[in-house]
Structure formats: structure tokens, C-alpha cells
N, C-alpha and C. Protein backbone atom coordinates (compact mmCIF):
# COMPACT_ATOMS: atom_id res chain seq x y z
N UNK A 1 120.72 108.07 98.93
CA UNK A 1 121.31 107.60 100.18
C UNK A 1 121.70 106.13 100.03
N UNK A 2 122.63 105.85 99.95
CA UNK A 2 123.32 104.51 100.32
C UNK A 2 123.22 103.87 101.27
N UNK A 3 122.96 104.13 102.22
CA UNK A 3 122.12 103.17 103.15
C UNK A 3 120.61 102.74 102.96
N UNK A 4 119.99 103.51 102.68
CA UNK A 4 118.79 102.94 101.94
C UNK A 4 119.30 101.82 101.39
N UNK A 5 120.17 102.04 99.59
CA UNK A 5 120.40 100.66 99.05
C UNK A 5 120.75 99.80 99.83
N UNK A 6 121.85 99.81 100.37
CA UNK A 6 121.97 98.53 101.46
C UNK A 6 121.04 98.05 102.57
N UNK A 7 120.28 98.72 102.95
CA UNK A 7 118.83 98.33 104.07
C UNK A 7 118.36 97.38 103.16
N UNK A 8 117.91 97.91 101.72
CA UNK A 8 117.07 97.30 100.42
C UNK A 8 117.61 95.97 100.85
N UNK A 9 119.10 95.79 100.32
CA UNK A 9 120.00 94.62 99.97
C UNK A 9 119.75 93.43 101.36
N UNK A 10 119.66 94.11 102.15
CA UNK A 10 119.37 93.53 103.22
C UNK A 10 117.89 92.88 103.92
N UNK A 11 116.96 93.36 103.17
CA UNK A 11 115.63 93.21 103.39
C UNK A 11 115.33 92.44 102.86
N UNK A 12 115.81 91.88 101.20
CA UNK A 12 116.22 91.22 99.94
C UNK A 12 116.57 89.70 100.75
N UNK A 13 117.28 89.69 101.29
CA UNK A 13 118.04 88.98 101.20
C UNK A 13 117.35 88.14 102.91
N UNK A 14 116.61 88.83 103.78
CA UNK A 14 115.98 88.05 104.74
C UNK A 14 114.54 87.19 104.10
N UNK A 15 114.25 88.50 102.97
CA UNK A 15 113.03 87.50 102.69
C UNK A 15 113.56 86.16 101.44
N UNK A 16 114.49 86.18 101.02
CA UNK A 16 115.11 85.06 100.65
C UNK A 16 115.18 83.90 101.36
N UNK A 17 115.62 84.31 102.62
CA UNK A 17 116.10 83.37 103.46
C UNK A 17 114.56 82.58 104.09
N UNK A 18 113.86 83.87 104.58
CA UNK A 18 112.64 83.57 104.78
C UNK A 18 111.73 82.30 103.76
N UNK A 19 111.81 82.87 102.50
CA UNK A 19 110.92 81.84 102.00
C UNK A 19 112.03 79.98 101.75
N UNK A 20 113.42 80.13 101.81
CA UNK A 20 113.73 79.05 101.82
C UNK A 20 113.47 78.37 103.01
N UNK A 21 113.44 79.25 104.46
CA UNK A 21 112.86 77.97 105.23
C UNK A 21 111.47 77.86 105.46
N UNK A 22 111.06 78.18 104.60
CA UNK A 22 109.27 78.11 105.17
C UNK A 22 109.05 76.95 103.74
N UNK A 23 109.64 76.93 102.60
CA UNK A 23 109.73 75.78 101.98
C UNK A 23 110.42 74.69 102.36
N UNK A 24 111.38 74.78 102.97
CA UNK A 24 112.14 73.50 104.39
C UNK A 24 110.80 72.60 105.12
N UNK A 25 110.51 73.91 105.45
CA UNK A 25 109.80 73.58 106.33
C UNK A 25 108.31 72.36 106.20
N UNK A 26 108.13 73.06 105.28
CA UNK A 26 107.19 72.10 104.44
C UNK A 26 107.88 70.97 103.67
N UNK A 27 108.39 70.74 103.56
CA UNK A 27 109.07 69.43 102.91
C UNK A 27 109.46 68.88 103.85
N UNK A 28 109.90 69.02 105.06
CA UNK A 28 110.23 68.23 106.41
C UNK A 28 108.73 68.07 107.20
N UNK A 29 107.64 68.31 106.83
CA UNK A 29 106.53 68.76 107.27
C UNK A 29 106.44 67.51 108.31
N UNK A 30 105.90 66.42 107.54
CA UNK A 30 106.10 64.71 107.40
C UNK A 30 106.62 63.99 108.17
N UNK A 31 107.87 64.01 107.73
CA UNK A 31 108.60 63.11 107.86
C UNK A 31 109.50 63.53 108.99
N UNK A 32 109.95 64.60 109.32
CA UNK A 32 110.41 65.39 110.94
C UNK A 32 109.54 66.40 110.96
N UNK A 33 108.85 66.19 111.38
CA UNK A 33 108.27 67.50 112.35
C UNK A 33 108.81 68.41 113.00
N UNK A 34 109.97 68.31 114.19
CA UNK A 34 110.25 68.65 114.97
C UNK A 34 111.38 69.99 114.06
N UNK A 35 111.89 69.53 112.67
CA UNK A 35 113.11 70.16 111.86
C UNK A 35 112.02 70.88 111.19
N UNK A 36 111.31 70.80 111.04
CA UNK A 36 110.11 71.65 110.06
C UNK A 36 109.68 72.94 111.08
N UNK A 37 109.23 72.51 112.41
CA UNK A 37 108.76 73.82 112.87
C UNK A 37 109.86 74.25 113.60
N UNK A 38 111.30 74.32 113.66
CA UNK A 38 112.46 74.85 113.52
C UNK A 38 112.56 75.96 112.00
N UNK A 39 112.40 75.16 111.15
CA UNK A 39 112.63 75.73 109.73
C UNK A 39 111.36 77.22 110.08
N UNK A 40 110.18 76.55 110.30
CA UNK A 40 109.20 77.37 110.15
C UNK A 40 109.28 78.92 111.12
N UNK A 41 109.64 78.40 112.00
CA UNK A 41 110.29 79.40 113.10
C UNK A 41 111.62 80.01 112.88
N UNK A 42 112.15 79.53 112.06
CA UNK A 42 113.54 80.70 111.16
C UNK A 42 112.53 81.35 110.65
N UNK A 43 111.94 80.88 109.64
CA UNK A 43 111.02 81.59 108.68
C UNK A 43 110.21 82.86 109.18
N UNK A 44 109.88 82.35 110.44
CA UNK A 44 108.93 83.98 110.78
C UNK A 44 110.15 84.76 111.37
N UNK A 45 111.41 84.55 112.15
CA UNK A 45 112.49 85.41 112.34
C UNK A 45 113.10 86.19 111.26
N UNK A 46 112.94 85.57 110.28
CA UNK A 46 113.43 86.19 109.15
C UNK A 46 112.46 87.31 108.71
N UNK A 47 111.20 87.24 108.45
CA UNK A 47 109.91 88.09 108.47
C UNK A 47 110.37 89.05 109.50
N UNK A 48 110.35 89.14 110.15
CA UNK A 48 110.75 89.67 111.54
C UNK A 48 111.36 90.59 111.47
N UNK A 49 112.46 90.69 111.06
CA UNK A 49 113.66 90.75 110.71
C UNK A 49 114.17 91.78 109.78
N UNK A 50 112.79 91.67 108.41
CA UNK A 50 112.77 91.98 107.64
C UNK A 50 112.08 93.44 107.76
N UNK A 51 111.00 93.39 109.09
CA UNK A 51 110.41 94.55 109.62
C UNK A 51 111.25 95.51 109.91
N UNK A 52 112.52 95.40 110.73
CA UNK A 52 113.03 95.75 111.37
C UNK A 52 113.74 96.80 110.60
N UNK A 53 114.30 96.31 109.62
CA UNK A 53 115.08 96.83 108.30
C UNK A 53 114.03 97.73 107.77
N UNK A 54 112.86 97.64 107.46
CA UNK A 54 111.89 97.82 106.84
C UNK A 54 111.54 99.65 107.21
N UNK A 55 111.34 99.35 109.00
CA UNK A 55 110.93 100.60 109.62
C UNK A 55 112.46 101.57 109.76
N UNK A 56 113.55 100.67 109.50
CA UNK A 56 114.84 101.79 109.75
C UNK A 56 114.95 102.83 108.14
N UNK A 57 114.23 102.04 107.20
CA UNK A 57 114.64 103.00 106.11
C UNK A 57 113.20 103.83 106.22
N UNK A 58 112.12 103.25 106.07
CA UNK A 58 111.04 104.65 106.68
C UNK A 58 111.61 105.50 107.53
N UNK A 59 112.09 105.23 108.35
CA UNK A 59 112.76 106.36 109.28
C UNK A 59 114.07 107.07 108.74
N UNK A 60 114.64 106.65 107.91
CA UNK A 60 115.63 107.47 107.21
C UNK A 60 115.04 108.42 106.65
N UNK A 61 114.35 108.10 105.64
CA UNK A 61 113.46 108.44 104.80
C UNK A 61 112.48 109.68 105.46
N UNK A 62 112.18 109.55 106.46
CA UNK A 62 111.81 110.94 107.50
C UNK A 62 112.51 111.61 108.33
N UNK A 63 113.59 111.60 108.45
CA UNK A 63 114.80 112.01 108.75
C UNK A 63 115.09 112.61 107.64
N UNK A 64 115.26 112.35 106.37
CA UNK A 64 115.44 113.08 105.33
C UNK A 64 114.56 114.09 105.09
N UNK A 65 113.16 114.14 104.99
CA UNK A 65 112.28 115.03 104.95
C UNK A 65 112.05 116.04 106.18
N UNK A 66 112.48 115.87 107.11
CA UNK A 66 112.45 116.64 108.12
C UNK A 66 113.81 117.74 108.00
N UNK A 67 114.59 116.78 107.95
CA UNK A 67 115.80 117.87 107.25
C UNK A 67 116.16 118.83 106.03
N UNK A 68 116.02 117.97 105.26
CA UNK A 68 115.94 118.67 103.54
C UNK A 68 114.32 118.78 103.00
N UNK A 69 113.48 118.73 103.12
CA UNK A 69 112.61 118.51 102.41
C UNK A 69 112.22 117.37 101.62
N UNK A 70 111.73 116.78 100.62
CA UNK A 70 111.41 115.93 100.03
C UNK A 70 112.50 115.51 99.35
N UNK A 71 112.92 113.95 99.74
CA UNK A 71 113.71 113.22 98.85
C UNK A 71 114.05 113.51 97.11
N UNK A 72 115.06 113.52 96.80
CA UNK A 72 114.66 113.49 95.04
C UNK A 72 113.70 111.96 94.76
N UNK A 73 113.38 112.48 93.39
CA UNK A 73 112.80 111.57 92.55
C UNK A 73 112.95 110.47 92.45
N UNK A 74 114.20 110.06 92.33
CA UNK A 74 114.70 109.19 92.02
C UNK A 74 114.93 108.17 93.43
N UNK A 75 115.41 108.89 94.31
CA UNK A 75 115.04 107.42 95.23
C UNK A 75 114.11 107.45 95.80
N UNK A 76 113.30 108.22 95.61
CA UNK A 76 111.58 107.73 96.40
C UNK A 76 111.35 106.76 95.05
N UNK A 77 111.61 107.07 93.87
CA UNK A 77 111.03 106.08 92.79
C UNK A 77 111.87 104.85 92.84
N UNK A 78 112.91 104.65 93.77
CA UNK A 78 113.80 103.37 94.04
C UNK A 78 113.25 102.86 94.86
N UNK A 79 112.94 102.89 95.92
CA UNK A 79 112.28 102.96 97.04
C UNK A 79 111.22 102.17 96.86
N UNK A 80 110.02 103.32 95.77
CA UNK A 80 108.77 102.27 95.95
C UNK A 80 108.90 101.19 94.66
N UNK A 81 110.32 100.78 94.01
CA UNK A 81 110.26 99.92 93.21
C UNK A 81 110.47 99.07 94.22
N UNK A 82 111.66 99.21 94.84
CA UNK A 82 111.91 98.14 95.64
C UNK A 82 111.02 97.72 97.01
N UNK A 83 110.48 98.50 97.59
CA UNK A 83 109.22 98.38 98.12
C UNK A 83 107.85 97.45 97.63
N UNK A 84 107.94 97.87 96.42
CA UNK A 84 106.75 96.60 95.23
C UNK A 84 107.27 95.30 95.82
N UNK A 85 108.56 95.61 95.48
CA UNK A 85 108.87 93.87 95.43
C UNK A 85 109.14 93.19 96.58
N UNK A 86 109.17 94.35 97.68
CA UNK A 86 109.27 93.42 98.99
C UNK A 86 108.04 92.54 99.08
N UNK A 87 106.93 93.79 99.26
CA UNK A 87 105.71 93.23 99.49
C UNK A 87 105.12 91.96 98.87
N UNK A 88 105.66 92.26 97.43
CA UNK A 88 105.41 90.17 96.67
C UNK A 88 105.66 89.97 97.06
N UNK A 89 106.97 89.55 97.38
CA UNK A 89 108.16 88.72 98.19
C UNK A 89 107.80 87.96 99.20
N UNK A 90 107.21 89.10 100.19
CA UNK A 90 106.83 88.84 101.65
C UNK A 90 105.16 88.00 101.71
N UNK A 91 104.52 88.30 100.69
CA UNK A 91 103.43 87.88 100.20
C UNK A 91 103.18 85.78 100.07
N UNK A 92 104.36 85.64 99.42
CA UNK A 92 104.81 84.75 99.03
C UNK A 92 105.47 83.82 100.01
N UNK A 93 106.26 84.59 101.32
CA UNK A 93 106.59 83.68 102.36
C UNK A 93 105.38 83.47 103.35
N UNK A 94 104.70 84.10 103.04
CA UNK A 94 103.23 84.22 104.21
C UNK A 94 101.98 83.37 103.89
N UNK A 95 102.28 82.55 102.26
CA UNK A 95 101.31 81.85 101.83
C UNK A 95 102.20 80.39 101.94
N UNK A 96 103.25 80.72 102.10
CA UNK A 96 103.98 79.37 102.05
C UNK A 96 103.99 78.86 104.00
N UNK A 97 103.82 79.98 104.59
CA UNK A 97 104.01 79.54 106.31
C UNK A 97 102.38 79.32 106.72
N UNK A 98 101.55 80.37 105.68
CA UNK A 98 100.28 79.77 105.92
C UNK A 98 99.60 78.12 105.53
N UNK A 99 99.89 77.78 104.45
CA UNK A 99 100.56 76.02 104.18
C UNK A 99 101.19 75.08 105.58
N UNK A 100 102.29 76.02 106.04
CA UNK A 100 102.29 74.58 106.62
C UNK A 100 101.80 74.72 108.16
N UNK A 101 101.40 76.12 108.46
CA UNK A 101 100.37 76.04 109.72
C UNK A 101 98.67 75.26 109.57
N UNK A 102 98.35 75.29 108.30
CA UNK A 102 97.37 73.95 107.87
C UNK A 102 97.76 72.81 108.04
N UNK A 103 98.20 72.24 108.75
CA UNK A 103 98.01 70.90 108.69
C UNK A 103 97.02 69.61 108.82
């Protein structure tokens, strides 16, 4: 399913965005405050965001099984590759927003 890939591409690409402003954010930590928890607050929209996308391809994905039976192989095995790597991903913006909620 091709929408899957593109949900992927799209999920990709919030938590990108995600971890660049949650590193903004922290580097403005300092010295503006006020642009940092802006940054930091993109940062969890983007997380957010990323859910959203997240639960539409689970739901494809059972939509498919309800209809046909079990997905082929191959994109459930796309799926939970790209699934692996959300979860780093997302891992990674959540240690960086946990940083600068320490202050």
C-alpha cells in the first residue's frame, strides 16, 4: 500500500522537524527563553503530529486485515522496519525535550 509509504514519509519527516526544534530550543534555552519554549512547543506539535500519522497507518493496516486477511510479508516487514526507526527517532526527541524541561 502506498499510502502506508507516504504516512512513513510523513512521520519521518515530523520527527525530523521535531528533534530540530527541541535542539533550537535548547540552544535558545539562555539567552531567549521566550524563542526556546516556542521552539519547544513546535517540538511537542510535531510529536503530536507524528501520532496522528502513526494511528492512521495502524488503522490502514486493520482495514486491510479485516478485508483481505493478513497483509503480505513484505509490508508488515516494511512497516516494522520503519516502525524500529520511528520509535529511536521519537526516543531521541523525548530525551532532548526532557533536557530542556530540566532546567
Amino acid at each position: 500500500m502506498r499510502i502506508i509509504e507516504t504516512l512513513s514519509d510523513k512521520i519521518e519527516e515530523e520527527l525530523c522537524d521535531a528533534k530540530d526544534y527541541a535542539m533550537l530550543a535548547l540552544e535558545q534555552r539562555e539567552e531567549r527563553p521566550q524563542l526556546a519554549q516556542a521552539f519547544y512547543d513546535l517540538s511537542t506539535d510535531e510529536l503530536r503530529h507524528m501520532g496522528i500519522l502513526h494511528t492512521e497507518v495502524v488503522k490502514l493496516i486493520e482495514d486491510y486485515r479485516r478485508a483481505n486477511g493478513e497483509p503480505p510479508a513484505d509490508m508488515l516487514a516494511r512497516y516494522e522496519y520503519l516502525h524500529g526507526r520511528h520509535i529511536k527517532k521519537a526516543a531521541e526527541v523525548k530525551s532532548l525535550q526532557a533536557m530542556f524541561r530540566e532546567r
